[in-house]
N, C-alpha and C. Protein backbone atom coordinates (compact mmCIF):
# COMPACT_ATOMS: atom_id res chain seq x y z
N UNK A 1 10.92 -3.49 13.12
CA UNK A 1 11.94 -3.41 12.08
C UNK A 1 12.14 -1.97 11.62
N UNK A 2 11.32 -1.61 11.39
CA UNK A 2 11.11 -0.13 10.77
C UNK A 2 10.67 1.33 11.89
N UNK A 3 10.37 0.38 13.16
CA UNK A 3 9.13 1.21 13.94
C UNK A 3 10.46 2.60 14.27
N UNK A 4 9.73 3.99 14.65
CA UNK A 4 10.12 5.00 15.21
C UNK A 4 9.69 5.06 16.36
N UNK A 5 10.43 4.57 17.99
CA UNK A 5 9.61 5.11 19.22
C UNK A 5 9.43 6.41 19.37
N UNK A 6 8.54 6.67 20.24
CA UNK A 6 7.90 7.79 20.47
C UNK A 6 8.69 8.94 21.00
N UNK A 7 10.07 8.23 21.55
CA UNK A 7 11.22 9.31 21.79
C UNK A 7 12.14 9.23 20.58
N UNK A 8 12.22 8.68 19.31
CA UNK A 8 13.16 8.65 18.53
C UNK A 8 13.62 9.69 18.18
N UNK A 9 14.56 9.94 17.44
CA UNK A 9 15.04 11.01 17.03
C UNK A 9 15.39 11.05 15.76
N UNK A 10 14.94 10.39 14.77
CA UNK A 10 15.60 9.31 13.48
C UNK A 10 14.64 10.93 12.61
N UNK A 11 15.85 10.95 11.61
CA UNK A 11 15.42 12.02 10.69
C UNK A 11 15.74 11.39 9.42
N UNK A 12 15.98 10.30 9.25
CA UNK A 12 16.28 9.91 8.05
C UNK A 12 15.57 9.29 6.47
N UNK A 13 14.12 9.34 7.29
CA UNK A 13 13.25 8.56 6.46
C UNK A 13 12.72 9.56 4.95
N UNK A 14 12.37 9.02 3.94
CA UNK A 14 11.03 9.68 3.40
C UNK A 14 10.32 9.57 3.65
N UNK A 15 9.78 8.21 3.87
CA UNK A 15 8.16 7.78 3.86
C UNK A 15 7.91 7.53 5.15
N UNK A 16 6.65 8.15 5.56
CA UNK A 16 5.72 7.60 7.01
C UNK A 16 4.98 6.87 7.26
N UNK A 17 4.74 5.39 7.72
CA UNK A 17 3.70 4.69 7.58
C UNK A 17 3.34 4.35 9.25
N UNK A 18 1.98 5.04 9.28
CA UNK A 18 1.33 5.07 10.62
C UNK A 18 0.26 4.38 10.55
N UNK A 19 -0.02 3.24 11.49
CA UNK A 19 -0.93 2.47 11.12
C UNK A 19 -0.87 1.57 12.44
N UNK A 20 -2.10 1.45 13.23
CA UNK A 20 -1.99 0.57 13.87
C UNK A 20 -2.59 -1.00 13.94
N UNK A 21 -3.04 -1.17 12.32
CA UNK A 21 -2.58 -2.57 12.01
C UNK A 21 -1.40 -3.12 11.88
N UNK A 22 -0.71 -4.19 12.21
CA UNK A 22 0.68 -4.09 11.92
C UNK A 22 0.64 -4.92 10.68
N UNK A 23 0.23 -5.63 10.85
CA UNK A 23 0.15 -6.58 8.87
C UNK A 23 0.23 -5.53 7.84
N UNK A 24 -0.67 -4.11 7.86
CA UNK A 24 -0.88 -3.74 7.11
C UNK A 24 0.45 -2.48 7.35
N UNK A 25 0.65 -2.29 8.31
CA UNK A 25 1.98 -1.33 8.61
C UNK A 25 3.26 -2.15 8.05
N UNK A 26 3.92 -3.55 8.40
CA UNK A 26 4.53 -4.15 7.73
C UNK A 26 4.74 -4.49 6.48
N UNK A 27 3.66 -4.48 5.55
CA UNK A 27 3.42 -4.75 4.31
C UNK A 27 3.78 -3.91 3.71
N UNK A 28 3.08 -2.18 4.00
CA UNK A 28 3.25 -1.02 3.14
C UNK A 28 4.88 -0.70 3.40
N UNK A 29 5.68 -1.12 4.53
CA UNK A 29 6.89 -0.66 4.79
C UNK A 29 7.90 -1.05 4.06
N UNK A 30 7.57 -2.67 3.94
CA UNK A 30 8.43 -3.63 2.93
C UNK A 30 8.41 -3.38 1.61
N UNK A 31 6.66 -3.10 1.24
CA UNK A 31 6.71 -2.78 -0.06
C UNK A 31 7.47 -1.68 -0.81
N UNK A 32 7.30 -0.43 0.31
CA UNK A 32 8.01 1.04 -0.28
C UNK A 32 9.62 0.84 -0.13
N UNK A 33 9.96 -0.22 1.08
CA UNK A 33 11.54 -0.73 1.05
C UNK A 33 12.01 -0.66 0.28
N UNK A 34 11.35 -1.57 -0.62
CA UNK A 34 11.75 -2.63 -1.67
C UNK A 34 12.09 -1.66 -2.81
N UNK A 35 11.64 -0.71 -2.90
CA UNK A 35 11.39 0.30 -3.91
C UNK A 35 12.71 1.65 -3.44
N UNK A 36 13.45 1.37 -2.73
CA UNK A 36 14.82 1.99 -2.56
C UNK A 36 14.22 2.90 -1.94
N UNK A 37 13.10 3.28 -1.06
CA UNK A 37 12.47 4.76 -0.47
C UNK A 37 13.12 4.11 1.64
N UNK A 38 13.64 5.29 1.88
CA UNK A 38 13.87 5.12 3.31
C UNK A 38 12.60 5.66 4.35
N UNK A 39 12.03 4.07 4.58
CA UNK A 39 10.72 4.13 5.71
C UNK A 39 11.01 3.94 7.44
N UNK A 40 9.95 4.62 7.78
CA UNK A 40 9.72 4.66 8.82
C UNK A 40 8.54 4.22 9.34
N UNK A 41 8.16 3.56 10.64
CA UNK A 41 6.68 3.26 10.87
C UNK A 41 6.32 3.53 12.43
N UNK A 42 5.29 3.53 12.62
CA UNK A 42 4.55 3.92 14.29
C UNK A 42 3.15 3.33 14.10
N UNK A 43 3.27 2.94 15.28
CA UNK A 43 2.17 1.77 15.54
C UNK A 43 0.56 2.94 16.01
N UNK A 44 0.95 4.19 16.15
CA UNK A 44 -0.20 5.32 16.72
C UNK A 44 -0.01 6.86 16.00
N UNK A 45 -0.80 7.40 16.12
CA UNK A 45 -0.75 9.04 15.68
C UNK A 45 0.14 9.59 16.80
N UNK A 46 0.30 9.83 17.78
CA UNK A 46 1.20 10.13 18.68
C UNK A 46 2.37 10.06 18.04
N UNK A 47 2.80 8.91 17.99
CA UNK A 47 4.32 8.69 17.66
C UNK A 47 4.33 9.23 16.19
N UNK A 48 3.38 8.93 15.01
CA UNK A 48 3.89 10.09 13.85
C UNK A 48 4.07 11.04 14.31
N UNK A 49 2.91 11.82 15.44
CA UNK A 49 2.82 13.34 14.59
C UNK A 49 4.44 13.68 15.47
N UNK A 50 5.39 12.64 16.93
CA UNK A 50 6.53 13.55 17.33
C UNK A 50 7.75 12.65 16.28
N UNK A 51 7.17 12.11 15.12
CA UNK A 51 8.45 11.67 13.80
C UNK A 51 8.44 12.97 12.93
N UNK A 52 7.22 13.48 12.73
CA UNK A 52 7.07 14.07 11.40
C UNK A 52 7.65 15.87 12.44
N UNK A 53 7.48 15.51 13.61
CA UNK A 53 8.13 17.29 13.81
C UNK A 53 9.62 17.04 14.17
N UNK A 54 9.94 15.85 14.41
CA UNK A 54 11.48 15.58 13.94
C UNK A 54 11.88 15.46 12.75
N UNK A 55 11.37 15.33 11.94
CA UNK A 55 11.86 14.94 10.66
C UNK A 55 12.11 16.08 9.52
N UNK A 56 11.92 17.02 10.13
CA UNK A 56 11.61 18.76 9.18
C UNK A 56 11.16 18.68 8.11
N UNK A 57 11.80 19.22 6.83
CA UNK A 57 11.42 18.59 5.58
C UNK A 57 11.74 17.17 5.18
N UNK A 58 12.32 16.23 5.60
CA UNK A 58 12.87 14.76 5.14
C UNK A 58 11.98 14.18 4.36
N UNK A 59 10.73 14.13 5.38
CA UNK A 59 9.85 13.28 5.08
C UNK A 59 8.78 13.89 4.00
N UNK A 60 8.84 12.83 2.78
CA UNK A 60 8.07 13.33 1.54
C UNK A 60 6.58 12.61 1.00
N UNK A 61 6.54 11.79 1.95
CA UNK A 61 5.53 11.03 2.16
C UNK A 61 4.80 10.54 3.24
N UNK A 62 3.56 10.02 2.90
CA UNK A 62 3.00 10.05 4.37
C UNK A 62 1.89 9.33 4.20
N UNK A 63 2.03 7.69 4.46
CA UNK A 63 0.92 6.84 4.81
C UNK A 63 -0.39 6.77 6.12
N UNK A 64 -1.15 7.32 6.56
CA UNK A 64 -1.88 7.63 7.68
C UNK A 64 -3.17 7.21 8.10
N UNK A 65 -3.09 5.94 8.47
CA UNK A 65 -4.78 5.67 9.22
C UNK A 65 -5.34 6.52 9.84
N UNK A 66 -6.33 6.75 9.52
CA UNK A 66 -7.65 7.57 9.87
C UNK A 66 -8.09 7.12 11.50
N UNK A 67 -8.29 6.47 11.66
CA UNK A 67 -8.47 5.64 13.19
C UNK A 67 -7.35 4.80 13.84
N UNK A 68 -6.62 5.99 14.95
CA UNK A 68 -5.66 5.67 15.06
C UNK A 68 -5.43 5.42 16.62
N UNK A 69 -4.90 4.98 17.68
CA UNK A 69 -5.11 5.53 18.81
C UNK A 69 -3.90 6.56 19.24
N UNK A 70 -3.79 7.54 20.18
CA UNK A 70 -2.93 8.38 20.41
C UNK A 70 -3.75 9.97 19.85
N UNK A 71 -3.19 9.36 18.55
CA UNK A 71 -3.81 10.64 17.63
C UNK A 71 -4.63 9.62 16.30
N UNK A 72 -5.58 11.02 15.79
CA UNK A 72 -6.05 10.02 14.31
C UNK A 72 -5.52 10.27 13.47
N UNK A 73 -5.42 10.21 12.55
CA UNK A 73 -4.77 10.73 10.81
C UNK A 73 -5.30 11.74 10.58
N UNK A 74 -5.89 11.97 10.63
CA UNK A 74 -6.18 14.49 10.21
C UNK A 74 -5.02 14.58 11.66
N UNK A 75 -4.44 14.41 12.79
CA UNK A 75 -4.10 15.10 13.57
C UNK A 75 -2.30 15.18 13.02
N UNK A 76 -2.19 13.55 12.07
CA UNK A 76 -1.24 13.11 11.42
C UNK A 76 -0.74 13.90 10.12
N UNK A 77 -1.96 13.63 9.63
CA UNK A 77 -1.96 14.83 8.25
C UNK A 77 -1.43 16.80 7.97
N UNK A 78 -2.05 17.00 9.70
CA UNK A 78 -1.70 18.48 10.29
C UNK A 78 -0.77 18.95 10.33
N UNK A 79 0.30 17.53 11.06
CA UNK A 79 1.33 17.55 11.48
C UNK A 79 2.30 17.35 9.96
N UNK A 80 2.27 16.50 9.23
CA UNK A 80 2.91 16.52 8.03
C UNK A 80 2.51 18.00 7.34
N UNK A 81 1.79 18.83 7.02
CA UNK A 81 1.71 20.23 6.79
C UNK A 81 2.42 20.34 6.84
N UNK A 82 2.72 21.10 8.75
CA UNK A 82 3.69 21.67 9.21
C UNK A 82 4.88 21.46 9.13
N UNK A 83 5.53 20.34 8.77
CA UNK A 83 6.55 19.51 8.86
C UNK A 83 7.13 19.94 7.43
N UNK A 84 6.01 19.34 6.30
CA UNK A 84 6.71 20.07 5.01
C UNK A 84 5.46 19.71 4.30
N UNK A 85 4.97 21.40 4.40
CA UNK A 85 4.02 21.52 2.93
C UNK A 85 3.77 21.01 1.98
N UNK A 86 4.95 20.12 1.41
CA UNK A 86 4.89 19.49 -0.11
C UNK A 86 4.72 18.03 0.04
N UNK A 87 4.69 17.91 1.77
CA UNK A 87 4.59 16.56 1.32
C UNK A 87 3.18 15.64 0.96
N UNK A 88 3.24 14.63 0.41
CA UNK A 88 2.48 14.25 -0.54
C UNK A 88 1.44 13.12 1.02
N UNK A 89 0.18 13.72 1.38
CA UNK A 89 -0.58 12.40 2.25
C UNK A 89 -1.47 11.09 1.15
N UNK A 90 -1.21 10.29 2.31
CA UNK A 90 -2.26 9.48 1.97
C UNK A 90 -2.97 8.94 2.89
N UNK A 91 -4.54 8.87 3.28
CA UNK A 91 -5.21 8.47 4.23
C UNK A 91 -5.65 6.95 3.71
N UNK A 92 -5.63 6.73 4.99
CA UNK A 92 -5.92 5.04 4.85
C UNK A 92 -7.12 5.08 5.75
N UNK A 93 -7.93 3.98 5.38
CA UNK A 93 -8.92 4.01 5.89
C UNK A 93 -9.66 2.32 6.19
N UNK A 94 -10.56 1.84 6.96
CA UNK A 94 -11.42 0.36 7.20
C UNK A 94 -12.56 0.92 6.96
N UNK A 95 -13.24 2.09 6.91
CA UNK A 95 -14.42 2.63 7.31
C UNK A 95 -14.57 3.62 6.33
N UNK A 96 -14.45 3.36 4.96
CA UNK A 96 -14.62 4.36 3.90
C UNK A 96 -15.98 5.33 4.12
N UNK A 97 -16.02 6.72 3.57
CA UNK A 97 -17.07 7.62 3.77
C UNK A 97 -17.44 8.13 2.86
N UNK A 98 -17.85 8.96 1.65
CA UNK A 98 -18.15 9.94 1.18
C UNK A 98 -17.26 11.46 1.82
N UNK A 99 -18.03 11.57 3.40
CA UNK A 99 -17.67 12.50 4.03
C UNK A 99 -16.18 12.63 4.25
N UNK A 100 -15.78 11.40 4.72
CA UNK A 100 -14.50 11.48 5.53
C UNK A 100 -13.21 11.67 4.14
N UNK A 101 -13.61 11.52 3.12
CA UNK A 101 -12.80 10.80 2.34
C UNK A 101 -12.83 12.48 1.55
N UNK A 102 -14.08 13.70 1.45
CA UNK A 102 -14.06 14.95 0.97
C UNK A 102 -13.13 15.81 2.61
N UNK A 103 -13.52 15.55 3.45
CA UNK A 103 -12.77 15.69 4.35
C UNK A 103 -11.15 16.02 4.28
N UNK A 104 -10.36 14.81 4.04
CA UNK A 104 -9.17 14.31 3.76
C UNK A 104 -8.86 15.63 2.95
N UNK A 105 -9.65 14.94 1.72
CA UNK A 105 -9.05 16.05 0.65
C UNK A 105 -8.94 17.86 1.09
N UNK A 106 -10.17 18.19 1.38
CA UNK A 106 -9.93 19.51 1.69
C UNK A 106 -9.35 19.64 2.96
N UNK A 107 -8.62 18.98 3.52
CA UNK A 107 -7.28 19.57 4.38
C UNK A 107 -6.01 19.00 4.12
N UNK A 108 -5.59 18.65 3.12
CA UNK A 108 -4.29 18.26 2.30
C UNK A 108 -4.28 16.97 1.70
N UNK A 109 -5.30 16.06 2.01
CA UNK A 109 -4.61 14.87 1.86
C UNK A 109 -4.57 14.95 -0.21
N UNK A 110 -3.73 14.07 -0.36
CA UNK A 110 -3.76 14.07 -2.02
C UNK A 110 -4.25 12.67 -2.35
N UNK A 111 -4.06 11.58 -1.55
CA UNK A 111 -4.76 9.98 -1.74
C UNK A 111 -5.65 9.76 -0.38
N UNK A 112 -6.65 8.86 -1.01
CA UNK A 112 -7.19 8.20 0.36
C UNK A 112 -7.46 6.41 -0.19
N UNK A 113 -7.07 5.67 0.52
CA UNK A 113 -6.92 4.18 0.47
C UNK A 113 -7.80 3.72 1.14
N UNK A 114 -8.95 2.85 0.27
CA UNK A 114 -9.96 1.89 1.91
C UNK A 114 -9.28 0.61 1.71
N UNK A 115 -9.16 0.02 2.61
CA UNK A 115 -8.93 -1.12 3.12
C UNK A 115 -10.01 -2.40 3.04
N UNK A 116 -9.51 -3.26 2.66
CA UNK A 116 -7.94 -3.57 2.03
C UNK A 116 -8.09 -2.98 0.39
N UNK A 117 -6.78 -2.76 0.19
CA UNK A 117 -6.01 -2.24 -0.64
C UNK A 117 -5.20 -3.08 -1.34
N UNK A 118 -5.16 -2.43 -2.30
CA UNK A 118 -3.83 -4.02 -3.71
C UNK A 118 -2.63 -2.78 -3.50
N UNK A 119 -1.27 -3.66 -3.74
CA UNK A 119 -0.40 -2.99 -3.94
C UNK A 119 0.31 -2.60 -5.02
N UNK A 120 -0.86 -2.66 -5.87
CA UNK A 120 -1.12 -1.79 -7.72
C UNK A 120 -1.69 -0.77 -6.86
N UNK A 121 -2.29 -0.17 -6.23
CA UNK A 121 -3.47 0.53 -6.00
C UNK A 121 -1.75 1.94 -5.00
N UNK A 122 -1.11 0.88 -4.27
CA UNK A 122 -0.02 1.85 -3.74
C UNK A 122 1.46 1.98 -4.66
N UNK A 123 1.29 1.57 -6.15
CA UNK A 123 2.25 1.63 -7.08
C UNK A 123 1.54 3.15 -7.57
N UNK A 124 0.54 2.70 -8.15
CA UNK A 124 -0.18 4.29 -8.89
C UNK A 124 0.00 5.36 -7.95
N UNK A 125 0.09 4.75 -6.56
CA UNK A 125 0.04 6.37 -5.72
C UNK A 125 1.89 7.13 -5.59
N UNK A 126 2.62 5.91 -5.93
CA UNK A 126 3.94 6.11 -5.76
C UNK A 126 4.19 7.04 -6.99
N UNK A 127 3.67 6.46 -8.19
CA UNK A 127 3.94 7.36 -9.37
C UNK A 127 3.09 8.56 -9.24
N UNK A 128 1.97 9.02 -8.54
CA UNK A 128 1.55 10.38 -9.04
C UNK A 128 2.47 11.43 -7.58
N UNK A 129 2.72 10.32 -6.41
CA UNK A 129 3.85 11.40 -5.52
C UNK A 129 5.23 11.63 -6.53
N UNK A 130 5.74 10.43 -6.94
CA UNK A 130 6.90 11.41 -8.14
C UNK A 130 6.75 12.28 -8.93
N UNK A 131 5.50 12.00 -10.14
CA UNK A 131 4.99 12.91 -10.78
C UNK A 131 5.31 14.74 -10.09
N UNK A 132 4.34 14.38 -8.81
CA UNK A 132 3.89 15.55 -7.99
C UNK A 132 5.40 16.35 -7.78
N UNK A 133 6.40 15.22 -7.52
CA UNK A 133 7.61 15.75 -6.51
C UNK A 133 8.54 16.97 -7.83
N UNK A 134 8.03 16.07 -9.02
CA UNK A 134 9.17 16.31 -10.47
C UNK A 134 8.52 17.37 -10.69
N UNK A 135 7.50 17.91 -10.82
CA UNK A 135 6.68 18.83 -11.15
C UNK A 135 7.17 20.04 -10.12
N UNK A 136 6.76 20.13 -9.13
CA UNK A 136 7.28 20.67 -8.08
C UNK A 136 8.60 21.23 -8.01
N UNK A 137 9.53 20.54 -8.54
CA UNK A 137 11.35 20.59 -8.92
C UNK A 137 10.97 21.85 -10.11
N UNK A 138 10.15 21.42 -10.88
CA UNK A 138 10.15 22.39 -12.03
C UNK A 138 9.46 23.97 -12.19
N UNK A 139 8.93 24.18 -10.47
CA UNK A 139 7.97 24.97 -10.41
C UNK A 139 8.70 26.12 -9.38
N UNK A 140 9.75 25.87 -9.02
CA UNK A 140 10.36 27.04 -8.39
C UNK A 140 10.82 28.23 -8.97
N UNK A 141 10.63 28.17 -10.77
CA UNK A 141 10.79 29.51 -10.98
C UNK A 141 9.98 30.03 -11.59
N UNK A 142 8.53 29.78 -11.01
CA UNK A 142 7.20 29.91 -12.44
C UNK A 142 6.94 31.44 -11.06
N UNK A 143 6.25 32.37 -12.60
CA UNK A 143 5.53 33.18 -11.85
C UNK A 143 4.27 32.86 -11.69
N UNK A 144 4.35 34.45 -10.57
CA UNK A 144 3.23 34.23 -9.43
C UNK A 144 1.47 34.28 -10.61
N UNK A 145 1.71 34.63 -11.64
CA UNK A 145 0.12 34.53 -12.09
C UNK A 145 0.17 32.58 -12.91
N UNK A 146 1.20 32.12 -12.91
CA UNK A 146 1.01 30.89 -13.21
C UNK A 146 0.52 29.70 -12.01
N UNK A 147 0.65 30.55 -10.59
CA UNK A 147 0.59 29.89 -9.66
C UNK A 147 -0.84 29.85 -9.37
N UNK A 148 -1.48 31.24 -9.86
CA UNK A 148 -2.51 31.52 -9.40
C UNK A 148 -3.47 30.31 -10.61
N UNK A 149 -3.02 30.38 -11.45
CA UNK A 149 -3.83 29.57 -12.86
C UNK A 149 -3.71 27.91 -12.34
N UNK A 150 -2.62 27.34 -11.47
CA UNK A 150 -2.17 26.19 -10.96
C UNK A 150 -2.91 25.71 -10.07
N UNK A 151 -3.44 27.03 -9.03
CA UNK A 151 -4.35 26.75 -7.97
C UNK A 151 -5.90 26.92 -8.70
N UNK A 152 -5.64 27.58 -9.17
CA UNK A 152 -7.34 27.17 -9.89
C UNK A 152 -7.56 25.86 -10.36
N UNK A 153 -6.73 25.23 -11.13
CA UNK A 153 -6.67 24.12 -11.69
C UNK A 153 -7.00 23.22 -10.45
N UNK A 154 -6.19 22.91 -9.65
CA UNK A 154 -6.34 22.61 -8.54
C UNK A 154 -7.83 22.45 -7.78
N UNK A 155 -8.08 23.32 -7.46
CA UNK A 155 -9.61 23.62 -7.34
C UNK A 155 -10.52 22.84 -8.29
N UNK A 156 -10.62 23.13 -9.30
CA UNK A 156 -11.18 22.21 -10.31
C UNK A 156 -11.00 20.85 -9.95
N UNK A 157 -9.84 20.36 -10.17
CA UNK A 157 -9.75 19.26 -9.92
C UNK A 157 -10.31 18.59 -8.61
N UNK A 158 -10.26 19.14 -7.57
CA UNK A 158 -10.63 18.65 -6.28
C UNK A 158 -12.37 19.01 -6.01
N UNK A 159 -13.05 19.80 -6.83
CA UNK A 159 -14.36 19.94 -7.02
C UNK A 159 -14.60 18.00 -7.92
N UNK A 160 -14.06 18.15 -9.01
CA UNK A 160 -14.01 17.01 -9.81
C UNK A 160 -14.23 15.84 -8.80
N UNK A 161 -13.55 15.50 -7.94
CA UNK A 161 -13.17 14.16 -7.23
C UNK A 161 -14.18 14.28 -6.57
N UNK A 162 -14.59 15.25 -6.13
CA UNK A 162 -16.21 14.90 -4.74
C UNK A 162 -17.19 14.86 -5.45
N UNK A 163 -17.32 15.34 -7.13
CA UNK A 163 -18.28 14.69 -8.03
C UNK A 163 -18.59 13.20 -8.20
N UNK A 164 -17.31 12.91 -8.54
CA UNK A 164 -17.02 11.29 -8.56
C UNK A 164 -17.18 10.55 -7.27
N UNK A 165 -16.44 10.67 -6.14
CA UNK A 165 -17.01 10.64 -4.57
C UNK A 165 -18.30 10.77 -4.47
N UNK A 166 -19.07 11.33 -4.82
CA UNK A 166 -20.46 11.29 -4.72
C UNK A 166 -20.88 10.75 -5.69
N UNK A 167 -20.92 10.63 -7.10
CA UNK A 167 -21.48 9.42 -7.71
C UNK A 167 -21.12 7.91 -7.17
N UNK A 168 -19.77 7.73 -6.38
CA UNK A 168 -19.81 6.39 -5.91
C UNK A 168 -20.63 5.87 -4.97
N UNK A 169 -20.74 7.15 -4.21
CA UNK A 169 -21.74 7.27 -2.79
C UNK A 169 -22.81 6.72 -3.35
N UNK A 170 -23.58 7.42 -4.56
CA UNK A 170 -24.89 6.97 -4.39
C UNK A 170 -25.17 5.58 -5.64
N UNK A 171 -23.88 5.19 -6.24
CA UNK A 171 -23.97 4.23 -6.39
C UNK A 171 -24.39 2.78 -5.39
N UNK A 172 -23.20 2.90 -4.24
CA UNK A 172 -23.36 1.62 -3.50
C UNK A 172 -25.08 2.16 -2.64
N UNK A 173 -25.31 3.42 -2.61
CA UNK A 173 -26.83 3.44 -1.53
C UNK A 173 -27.80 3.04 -2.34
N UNK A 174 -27.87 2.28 -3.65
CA UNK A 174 -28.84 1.95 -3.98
C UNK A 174 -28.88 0.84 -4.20
């Protein structure tokens, strides 16, 4: 319904949902449908990462299993970088980590999802990618020492989350 083949050429989407569950690729597609966002889906990392270098900036979102065949989701995630910096990832995951999940984060991702997932759990992520997007709209004329105070913040914050990531860790190891 939604799928992008691997030769497509479709530039029209926002959202990326790569996943080679399809229940769970169908579900997230319908759901973000439903929500007036123009999706796209691929059943492998392959076929994202040749959507997301067709897609230039279009695409502002980006749903991505971690275990994928073709390619995995960091190869997915890389590729959305390049594609457009701002756009907002989210890693999905069956096989939650500590590691994999500090991973994510320190190479762009901004969400990571274990499976299964509620779709409250992909409402909150919809509102902090708007948040992110509105913010962003408002940040093209800030100077460069506010940027620098932005990325610190930043930093902080993403120190913060592998605190918490690791208190969960050693919650469930005991």
């Amino acid at each position: 319904m939604h799928t992008v083949p691997a030769g497509a050429h479709r530039r029209d989407f926002e959202v990326l949902v790569a996943d080679d569950d399809t229940g769970v690729r169908e579900l997230l597609a319908d759901f973000l449908a439903e929500r007036g966002l123009g999706v796209a889906t691929t059943p492998d990392g392959r076929a994202a990462v040749t959507a997301l270098e067709r897609s230039g900036t279009n695409c502002r979102l980006v749903f991505a299993d971690i275990a994928m065949p073709g390619a995995d989701g960091f190869a997915v995630l890389s590729a959305a970088r390049q594609a457009n910096p701002h756009c907002y990832v989210v890693m999905i995951t069956g096989y939650g980590s500590l590691e994999t999940a500090i991973s994510a984060v320190r190479l762009g991702a901004q969400d990571y999802l274990t499976k299964p997932f509620s779709l409250g759990q992909v409402d909150v992520i919809l509102r902090k990618a708007n948040a992110r997007f509105q913010e962003e709209r408002g940040r093209a004329a800030v100077p460069v020492g506010e940027v620098a105070a932005a990325l610190a913040a930043i930093e902080a914050r993403l120190g913060a989350i592998e605190g918490q990531l690791r208190d969960v860790a050693q919650k469930f190891s005991q």
